[in-house]
C-alpha atoms as a PDB file:
ATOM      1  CA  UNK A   1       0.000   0.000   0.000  1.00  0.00           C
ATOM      2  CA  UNK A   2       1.418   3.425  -0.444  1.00  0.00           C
ATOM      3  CA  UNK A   3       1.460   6.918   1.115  1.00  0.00           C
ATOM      4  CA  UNK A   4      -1.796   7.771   0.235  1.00  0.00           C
ATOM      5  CA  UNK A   5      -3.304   4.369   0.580  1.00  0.00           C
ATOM      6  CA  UNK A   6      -1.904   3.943   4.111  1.00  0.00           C
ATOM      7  CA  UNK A   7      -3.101   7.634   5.349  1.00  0.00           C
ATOM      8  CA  UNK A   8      -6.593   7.216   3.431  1.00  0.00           C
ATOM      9  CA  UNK A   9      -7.027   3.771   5.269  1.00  0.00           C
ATOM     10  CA  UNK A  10      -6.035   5.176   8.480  1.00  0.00           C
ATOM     11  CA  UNK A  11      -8.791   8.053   7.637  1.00  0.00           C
ATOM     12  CA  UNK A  12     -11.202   5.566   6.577  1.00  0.00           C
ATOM     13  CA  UNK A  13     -10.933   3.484   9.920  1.00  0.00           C
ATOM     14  CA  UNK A  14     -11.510   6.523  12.161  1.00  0.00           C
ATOM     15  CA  UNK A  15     -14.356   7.689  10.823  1.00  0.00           C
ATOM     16  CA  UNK A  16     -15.863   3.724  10.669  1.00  0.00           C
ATOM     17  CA  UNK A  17     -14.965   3.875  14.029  1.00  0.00           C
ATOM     18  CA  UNK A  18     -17.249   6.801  14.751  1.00  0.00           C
ATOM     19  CA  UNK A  19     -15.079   8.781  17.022  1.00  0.00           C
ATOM     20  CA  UNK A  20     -18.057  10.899  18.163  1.00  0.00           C
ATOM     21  CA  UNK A  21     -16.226  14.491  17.389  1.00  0.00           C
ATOM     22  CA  UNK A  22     -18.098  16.141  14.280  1.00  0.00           C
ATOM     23  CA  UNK A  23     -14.638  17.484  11.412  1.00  0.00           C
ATOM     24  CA  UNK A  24     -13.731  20.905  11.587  1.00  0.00           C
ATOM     25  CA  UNK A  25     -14.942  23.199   8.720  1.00  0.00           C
ATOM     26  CA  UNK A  26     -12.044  23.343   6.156  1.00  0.00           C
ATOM     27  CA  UNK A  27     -10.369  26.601   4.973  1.00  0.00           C
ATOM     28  CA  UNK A  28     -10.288  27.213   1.335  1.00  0.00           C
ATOM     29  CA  UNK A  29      -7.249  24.951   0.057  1.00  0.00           C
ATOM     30  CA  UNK A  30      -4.142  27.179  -1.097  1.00  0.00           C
ATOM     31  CA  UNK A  31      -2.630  27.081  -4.225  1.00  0.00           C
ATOM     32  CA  UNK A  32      -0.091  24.174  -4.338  1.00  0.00           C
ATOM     33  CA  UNK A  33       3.323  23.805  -6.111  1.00  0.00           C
ATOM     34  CA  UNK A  34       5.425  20.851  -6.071  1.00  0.00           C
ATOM     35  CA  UNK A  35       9.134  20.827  -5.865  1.00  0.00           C
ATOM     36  CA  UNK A  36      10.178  19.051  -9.462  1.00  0.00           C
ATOM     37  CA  UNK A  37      13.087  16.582  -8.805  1.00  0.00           C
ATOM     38  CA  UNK A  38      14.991  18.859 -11.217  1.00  0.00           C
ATOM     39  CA  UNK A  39      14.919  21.662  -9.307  1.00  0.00           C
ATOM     40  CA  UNK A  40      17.170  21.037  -6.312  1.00  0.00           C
ATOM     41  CA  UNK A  41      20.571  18.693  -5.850  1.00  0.00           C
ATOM     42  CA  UNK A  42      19.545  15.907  -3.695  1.00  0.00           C
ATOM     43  CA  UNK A  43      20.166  16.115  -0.167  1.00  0.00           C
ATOM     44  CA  UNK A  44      22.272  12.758   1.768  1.00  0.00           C
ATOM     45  CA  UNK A  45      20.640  11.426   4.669  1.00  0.00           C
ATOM     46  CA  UNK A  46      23.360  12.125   6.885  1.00  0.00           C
ATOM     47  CA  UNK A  47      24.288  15.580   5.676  1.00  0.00           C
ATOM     48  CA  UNK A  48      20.558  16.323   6.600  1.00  0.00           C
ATOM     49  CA  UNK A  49      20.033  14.375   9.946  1.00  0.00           C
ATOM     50  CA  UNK A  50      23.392  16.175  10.995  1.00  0.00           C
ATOM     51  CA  UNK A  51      22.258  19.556  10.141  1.00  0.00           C
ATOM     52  CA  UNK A  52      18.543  19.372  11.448  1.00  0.00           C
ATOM     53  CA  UNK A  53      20.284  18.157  14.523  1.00  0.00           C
ATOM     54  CA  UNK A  54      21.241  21.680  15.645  1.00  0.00           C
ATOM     55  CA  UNK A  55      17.223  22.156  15.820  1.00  0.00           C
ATOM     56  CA  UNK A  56      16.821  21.712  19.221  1.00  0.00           C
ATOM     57  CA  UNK A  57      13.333  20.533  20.399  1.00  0.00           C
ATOM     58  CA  UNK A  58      11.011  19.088  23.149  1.00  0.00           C
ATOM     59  CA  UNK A  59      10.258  15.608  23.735  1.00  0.00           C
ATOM     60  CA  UNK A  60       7.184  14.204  24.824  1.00  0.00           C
ATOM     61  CA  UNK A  61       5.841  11.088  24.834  1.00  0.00           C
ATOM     62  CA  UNK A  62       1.975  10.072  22.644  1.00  0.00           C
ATOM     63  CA  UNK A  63       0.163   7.518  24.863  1.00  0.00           C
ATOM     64  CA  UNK A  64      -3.408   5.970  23.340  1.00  0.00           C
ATOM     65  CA  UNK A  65      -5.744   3.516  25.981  1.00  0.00           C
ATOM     66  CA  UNK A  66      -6.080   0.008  25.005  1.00  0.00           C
ATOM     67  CA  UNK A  67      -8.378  -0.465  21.469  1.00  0.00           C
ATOM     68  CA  UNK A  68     -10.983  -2.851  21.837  1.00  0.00           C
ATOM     69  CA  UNK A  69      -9.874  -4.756  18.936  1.00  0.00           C
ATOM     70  CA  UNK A  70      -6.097  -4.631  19.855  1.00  0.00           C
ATOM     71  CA  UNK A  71      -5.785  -8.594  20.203  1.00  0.00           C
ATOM     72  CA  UNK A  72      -7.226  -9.361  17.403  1.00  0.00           C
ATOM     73  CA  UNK A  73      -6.819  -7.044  14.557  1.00  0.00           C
ATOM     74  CA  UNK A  74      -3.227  -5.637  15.887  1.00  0.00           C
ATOM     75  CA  UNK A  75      -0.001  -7.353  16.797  1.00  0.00           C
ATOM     76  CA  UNK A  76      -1.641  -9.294  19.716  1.00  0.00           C
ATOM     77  CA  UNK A  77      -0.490  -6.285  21.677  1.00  0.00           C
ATOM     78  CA  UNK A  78      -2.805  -5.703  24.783  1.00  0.00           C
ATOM     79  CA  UNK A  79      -3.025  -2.459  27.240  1.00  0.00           C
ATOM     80  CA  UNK A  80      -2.225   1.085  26.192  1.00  0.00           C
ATOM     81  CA  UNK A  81       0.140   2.173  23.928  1.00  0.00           C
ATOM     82  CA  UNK A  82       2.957   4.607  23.937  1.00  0.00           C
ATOM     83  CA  UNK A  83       6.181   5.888  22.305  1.00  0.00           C
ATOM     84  CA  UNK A  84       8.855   8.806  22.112  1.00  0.00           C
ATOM     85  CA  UNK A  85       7.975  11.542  19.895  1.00  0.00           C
ATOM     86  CA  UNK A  86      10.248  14.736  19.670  1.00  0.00           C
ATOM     87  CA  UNK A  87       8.242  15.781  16.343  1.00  0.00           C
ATOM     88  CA  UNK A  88       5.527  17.586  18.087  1.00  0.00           C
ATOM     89  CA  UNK A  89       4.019  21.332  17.996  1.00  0.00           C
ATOM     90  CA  UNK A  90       0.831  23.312  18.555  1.00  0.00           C
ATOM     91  CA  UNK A  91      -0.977  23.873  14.758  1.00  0.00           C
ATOM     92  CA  UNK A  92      -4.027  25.861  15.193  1.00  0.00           C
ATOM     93  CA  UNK A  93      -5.384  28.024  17.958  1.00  0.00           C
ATOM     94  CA  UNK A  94      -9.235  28.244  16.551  1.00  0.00           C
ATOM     95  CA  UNK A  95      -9.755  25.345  16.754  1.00  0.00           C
ATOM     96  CA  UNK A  96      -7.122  23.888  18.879  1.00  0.00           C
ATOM     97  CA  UNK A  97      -5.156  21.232  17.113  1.00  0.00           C
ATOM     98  CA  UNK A  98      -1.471  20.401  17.947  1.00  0.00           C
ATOM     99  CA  UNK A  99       0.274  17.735  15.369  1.00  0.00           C
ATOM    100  CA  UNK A 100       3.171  15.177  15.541  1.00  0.00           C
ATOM    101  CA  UNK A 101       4.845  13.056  13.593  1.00  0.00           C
ATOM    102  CA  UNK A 102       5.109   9.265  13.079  1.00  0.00           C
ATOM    103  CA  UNK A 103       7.433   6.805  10.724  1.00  0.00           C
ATOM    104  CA  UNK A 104       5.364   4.633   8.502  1.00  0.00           C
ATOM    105  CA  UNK A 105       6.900   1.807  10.206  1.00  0.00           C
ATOM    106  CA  UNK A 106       5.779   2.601  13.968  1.00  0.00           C
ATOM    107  CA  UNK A 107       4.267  -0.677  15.200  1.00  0.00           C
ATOM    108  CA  UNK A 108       2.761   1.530  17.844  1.00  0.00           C
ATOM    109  CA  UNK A 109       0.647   4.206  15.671  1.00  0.00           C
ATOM    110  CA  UNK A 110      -1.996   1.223  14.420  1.00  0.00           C
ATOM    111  CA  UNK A 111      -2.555   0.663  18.065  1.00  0.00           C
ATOM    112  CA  UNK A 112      -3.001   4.348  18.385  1.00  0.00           C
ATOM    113  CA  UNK A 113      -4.967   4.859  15.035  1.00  0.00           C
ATOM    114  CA  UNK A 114      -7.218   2.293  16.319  1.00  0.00           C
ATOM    115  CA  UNK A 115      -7.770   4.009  19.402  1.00  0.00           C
ATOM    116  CA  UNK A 116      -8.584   7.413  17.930  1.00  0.00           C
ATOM    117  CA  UNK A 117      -7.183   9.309  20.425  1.00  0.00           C
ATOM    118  CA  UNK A 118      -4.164  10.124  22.122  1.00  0.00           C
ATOM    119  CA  UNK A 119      -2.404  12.598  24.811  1.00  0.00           C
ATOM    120  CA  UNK A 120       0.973  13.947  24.711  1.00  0.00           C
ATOM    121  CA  UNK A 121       3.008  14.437  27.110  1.00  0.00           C
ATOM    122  CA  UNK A 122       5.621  17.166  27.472  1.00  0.00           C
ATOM    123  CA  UNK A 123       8.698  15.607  29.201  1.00  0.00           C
ATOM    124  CA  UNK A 124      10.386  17.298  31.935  1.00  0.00           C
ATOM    125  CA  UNK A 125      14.339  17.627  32.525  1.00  0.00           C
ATOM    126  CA  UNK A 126      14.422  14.830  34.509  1.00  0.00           C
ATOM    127  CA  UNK A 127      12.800  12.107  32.798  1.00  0.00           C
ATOM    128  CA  UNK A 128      15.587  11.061  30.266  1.00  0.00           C
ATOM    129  CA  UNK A 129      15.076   7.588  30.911  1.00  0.00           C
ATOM    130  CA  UNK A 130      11.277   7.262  31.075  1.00  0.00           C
ATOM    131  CA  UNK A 131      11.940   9.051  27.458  1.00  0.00           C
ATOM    132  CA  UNK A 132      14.643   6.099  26.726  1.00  0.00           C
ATOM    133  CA  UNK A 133      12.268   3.637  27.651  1.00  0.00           C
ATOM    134  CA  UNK A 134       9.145   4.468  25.253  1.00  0.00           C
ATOM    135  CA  UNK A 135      11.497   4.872  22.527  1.00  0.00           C
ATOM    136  CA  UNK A 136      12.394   0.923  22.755  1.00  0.00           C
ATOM    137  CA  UNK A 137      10.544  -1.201  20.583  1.00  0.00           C
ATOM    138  CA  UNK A 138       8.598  -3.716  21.324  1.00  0.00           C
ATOM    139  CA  UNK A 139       9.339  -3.693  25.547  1.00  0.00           C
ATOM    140  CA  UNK A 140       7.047  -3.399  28.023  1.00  0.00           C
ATOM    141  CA  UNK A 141       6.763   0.697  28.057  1.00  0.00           C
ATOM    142  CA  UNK A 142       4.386   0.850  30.561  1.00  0.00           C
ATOM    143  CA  UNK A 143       6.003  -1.175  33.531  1.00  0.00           C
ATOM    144  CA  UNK A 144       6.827   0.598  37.276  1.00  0.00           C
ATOM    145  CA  UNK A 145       5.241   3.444  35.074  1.00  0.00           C
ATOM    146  CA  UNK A 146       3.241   5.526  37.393  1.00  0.00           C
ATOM    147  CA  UNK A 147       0.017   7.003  35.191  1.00  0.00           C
ATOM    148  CA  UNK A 148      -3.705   7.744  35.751  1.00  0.00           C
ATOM    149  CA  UNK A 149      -6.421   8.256  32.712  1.00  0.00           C
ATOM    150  CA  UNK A 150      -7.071  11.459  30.689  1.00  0.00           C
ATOM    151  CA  UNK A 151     -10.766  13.317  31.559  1.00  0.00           C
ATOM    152  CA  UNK A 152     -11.431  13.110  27.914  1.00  0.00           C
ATOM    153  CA  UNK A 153     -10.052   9.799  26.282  1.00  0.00           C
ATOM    154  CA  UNK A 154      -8.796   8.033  28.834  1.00  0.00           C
ATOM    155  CA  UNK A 155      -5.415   7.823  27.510  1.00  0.00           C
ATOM    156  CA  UNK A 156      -2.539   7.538  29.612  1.00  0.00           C
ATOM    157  CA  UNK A 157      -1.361  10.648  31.385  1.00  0.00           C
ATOM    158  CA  UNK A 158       2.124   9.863  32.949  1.00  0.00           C
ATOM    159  CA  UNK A 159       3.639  11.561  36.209  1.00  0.00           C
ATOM    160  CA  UNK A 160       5.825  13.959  36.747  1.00  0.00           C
ATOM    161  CA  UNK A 161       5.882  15.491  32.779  1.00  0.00           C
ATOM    162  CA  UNK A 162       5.132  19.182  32.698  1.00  0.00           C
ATOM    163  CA  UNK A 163       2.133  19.669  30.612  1.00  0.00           C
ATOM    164  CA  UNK A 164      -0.502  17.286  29.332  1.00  0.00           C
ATOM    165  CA  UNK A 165      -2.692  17.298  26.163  1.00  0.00           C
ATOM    166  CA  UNK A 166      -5.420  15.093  25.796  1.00  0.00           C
ATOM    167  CA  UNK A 167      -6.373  14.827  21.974  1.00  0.00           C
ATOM    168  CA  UNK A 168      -8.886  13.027  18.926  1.00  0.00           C
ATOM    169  CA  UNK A 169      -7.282  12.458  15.987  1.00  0.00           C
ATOM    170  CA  UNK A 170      -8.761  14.936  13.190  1.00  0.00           C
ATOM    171  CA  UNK A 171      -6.450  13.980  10.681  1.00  0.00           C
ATOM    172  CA  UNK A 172      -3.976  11.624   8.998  1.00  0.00           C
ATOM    173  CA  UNK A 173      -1.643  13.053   6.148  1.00  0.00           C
ATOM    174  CA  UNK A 174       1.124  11.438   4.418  1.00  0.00           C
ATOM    175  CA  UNK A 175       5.190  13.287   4.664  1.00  0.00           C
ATOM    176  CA  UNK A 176       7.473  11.358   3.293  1.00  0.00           C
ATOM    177  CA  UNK A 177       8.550   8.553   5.560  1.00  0.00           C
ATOM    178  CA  UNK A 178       6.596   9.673   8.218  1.00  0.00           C
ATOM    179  CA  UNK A 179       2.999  10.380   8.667  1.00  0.00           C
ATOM    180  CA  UNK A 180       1.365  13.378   9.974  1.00  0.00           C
ATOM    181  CA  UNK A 181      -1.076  13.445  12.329  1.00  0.00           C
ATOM    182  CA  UNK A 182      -3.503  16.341  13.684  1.00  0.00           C
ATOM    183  CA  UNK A 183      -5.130  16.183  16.223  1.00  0.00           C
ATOM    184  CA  UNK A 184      -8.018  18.144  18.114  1.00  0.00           C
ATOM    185  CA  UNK A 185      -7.388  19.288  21.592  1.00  0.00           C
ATOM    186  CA  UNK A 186     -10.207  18.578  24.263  1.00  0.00           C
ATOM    187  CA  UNK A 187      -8.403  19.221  27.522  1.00  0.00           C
ATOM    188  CA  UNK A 188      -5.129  19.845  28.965  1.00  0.00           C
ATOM    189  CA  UNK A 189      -3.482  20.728  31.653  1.00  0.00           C
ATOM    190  CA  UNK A 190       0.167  22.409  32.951  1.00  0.00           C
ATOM    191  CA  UNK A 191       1.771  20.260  35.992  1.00  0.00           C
ATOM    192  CA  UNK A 192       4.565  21.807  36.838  1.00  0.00           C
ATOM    193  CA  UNK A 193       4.813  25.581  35.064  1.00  0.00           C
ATOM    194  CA  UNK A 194       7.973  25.944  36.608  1.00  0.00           C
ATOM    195  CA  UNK A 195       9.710  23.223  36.035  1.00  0.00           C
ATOM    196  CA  UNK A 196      12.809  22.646  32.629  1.00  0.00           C
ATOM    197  CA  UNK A 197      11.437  20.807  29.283  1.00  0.00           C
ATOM    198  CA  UNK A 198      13.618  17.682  28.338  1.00  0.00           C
ATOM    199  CA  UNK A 199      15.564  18.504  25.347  1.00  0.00           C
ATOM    200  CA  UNK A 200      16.916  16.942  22.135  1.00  0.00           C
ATOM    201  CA  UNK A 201      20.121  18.347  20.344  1.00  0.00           C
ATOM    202  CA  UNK A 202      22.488  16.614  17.872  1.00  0.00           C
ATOM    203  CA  UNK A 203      21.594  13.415  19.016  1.00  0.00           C
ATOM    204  CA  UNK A 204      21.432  13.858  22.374  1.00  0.00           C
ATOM    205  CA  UNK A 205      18.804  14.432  25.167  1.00  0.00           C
ATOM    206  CA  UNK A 206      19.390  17.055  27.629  1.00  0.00           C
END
């Protein structure tokens, strides 16, 4: 299946699903122009990972509750699901959407796409390791975890982070490798406004 077919699916099973949140009137559409291959010398992987690596960003991590239909239509995976995203940021204000980003070959985003919902939460300074351990695949993310449920979705919202942002997915688009996904803010919260954000720069979290 490709891009399209994999972000059209994902679409497709959301709104099957019947999420119970009504789509947000769309804007008119600009004027798009794509970028012939002609135009530009082609970039190498590593020349670009190493120079996007002086972008410095947050981390957080994207929990979703348990689907219903995770043991049989998934991996066999069971409980909630959860993994390390430092591709996140706020997208709209009216209405309030926020977005992140997700590789194509995330065994965790079906679990989440089946859920249709999701919170993120904004890591503080001194949770470099919880961060280490959602970014493992295929562990057991959630062990000696200490978390309580969402008022909205009832996804996972984990202790000690700084903020919290419980979400429904609006939207899937495809980018690339990744996929990007919108999603419509229903409640949130800040837990420790004074606190230091857990950082990522050149490789390293900080």
């Amino acid at each position: 299946m490709g891009h399209a077919g994999m972000a059209a699916a994902a679409v497709r099973f959301l709104r099957s699903a019947g999420t119970g949140t009504a789509p947000v009137d769309a804007l008119p559409r600009p004027e798009l122009r794509c970028v012939r291959e002609d135009e530009r010398a082609p970039v190498a992987p590593a020349e670009f990972r190493r120079v996007l690596g002086d972008f410095a960003t947050g981390v957080t991590v994207i929990t979703a509750p348990a689907a219903e239909d995770d043991g049989e239509n998934g991996t066999g995976a069971t409980g909630p699901a959860g993994f390390a995203c430092q591709s996140f940021s706020s997208l709209s204000l009216d209405p309030p959407l926020v977005v992140f980003m997700v590789g194509r070959t995330s065994t965790t985003w079906p679990r989440i796409a089946r859920a249709g919902v999701f919170c993120v939460n904004v890591l503080s300074a001194d949770q470099a390791e919880l961060c280490r351990g959602f970014a493992v695949s295929g562990a057991d993310k959630f062990g000696g975890v200490a978390y309580d449920a969402t008022p909205v979705s009832g996804s996972p919202r984990l202790a000690g982070t700084l903020a919290w942002i419980d979400c429904t997915i609006q939207a899937v688009h495809t980018g690339g490798d990744h996929l990007i996904v919108v999603g419509r803010v229903n409640a949130l919260g800040s837990e420790n406004p004074d606190g230091s954000p857990l950082l990522f720069h050149r490789g390293r979290l900080g």
